[in-house]
N, C-alpha and C. Protein backbone atom coordinates (compact mmCIF):
# COMPACT_ATOMS: atom_id res chain seq x y z
N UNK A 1 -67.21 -46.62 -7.27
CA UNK A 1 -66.02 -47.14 -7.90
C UNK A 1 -65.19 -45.97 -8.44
N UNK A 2 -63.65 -46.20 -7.96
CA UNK A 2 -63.20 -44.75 -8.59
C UNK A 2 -62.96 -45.16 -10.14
N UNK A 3 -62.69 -43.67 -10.83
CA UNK A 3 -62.12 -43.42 -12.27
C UNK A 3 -61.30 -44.15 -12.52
N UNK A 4 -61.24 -45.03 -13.79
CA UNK A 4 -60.23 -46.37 -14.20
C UNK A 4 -59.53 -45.00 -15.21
N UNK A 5 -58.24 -44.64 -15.38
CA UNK A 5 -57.41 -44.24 -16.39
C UNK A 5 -57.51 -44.96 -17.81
N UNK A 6 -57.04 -45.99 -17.62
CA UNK A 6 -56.63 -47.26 -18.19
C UNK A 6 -58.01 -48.75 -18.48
N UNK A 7 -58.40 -49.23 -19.35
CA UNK A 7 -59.20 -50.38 -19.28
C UNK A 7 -58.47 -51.74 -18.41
N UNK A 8 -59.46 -52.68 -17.14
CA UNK A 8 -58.64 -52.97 -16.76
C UNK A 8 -57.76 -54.25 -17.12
N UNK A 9 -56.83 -54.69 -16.62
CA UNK A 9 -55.79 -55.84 -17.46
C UNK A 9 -55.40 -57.29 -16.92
N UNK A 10 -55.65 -58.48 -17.47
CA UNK A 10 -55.65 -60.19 -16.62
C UNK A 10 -54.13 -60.28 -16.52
N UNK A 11 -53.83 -60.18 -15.33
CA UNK A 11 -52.37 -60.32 -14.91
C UNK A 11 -52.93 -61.90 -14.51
N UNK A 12 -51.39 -62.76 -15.21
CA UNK A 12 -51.86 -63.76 -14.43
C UNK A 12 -50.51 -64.57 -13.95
N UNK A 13 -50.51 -65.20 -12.94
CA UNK A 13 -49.56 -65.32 -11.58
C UNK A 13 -48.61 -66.41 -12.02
N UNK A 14 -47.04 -65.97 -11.61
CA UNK A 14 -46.46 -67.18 -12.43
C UNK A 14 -45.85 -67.84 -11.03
N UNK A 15 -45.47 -68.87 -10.97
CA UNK A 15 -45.01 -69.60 -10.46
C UNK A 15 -43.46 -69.50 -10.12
N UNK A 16 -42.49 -70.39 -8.80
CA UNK A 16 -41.07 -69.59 -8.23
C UNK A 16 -40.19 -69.29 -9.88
N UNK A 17 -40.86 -70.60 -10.96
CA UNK A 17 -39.83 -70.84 -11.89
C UNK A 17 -40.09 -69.87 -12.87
N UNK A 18 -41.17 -68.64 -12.88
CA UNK A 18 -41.58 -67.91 -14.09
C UNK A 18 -42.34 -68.60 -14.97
N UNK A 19 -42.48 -69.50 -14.87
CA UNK A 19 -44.26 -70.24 -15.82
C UNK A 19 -45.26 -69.80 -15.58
N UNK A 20 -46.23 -69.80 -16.71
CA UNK A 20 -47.32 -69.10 -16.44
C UNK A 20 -48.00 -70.31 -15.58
N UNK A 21 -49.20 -69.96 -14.46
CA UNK A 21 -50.06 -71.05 -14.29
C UNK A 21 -51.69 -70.43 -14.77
N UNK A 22 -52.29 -71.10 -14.21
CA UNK A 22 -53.92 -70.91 -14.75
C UNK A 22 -54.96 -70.11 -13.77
N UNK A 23 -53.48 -69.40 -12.81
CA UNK A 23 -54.19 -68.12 -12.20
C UNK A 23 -54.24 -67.21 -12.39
N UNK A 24 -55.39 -66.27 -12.47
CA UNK A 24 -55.15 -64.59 -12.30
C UNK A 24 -55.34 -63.77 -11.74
N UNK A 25 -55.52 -62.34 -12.09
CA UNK A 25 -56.00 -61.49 -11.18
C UNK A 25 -56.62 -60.42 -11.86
N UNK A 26 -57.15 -59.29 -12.04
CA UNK A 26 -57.74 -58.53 -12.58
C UNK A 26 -56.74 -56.97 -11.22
N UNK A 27 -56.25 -56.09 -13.03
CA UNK A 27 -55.23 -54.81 -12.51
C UNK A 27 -56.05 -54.05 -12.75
N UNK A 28 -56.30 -53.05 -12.13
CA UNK A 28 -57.52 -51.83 -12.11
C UNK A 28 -55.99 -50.98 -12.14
N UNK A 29 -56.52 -49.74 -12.50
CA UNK A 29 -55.69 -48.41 -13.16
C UNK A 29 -56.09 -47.24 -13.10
N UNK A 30 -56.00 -46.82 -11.17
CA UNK A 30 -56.73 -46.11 -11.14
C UNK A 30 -55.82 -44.95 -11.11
N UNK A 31 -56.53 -43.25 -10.56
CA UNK A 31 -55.87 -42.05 -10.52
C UNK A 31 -55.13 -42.00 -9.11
N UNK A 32 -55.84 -42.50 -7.98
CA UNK A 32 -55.74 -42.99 -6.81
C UNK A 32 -53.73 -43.58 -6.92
N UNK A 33 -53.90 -44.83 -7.33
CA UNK A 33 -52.82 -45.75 -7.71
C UNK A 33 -51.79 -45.01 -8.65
N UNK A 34 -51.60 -44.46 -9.33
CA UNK A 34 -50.91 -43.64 -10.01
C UNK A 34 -50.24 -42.87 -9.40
N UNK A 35 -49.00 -43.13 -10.18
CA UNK A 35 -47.99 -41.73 -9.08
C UNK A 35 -48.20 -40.27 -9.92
N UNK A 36 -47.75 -39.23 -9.23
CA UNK A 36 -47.56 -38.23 -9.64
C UNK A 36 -47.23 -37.75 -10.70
N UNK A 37 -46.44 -38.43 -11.19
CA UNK A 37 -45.25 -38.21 -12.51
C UNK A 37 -45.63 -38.70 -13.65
N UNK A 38 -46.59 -39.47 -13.07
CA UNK A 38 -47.35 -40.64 -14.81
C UNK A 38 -48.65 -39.41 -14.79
N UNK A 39 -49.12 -39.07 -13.76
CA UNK A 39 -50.55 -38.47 -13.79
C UNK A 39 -50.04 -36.90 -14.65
N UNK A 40 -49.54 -36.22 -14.22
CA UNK A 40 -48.67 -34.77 -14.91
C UNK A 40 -48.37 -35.21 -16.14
N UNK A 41 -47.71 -36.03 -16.50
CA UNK A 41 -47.90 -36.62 -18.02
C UNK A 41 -49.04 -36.88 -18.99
N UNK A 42 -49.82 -37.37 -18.55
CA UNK A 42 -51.15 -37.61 -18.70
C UNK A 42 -52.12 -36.38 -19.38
N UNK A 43 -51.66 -35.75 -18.50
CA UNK A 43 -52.90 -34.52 -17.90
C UNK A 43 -51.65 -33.15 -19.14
N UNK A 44 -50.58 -33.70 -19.88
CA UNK A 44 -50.08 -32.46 -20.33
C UNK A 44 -50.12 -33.22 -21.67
N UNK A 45 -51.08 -34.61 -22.03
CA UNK A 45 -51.37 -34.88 -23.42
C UNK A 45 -52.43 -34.18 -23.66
N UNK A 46 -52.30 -33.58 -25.37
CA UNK A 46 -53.23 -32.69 -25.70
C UNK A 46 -54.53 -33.64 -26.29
N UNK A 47 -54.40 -34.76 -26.17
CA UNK A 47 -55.54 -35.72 -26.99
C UNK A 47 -56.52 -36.10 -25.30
N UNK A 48 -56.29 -36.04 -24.42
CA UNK A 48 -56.91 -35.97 -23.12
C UNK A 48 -57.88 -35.03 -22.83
N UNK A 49 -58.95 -35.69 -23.02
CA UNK A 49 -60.38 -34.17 -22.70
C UNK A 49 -61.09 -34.92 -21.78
N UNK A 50 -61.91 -35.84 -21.68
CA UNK A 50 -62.55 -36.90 -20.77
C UNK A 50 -62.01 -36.95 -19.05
N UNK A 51 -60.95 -37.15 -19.37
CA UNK A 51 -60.13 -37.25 -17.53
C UNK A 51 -59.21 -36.38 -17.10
N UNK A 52 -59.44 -35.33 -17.89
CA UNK A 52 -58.64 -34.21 -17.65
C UNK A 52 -58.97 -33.57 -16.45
N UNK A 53 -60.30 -33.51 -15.58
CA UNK A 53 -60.64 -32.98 -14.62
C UNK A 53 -60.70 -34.09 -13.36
N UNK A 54 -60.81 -34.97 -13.54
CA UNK A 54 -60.62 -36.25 -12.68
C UNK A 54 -58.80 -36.23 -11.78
N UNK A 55 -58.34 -35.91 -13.32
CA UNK A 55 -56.66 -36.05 -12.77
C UNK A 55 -56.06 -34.78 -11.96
N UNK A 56 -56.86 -33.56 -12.41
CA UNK A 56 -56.50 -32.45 -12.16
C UNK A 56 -57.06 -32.32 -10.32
N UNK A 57 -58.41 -32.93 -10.20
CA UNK A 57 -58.87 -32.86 -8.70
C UNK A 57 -57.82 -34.12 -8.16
N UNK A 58 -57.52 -35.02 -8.80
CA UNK A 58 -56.29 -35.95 -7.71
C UNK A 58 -54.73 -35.55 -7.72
N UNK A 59 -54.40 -33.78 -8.32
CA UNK A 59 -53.15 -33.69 -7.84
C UNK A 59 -53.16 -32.39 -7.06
N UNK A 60 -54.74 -32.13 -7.12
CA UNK A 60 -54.52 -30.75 -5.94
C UNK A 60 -55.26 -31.63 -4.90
N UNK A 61 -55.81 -32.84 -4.23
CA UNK A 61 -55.42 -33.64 -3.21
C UNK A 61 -54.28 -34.00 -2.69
N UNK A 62 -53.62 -34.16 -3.79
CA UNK A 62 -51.94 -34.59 -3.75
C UNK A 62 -50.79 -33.48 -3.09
N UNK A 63 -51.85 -31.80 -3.17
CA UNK A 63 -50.82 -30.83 -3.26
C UNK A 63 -50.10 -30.62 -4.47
N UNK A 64 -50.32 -30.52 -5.28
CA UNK A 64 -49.22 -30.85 -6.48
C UNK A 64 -49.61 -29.25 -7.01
N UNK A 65 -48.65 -28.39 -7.41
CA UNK A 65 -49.08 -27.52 -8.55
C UNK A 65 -49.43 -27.88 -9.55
N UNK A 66 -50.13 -26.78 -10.65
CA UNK A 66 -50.79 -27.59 -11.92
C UNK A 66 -49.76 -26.55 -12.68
């Protein structure tokens, strides 16, 4: 299972009119799923020690300078 960023969140499905109904779904938040621009943000908070190396190996996959 990859690295969750984020704990994950009950999205749940509304209907054509915007009502909620009594479906959901479960949002995973991964590094994978994340764009570039949220992850570089992330990774330049100084309270970030835990996934700091997680994010750093998914933007030199990405090509990305650090």
């Amino acid at each position: 299972m990859p690295v969750k960023l984020k704990p994950s969140v009950k999205k749940y499905v509304r209907d054509d009119r915007g009502k909620m109904t009594s479906k959901w779904s479960w949002e995973h938040t991964t590094t994978a799923g994340t764009s570039t621009v949220e992850l570089k943000k992330i990774l330049e908070d100084k309270n970030l020690r835990k996934k700091r190396n997680v994010i750093e190996r998914e933007l030199i996959k990405r090509n990305e300078t650090l």
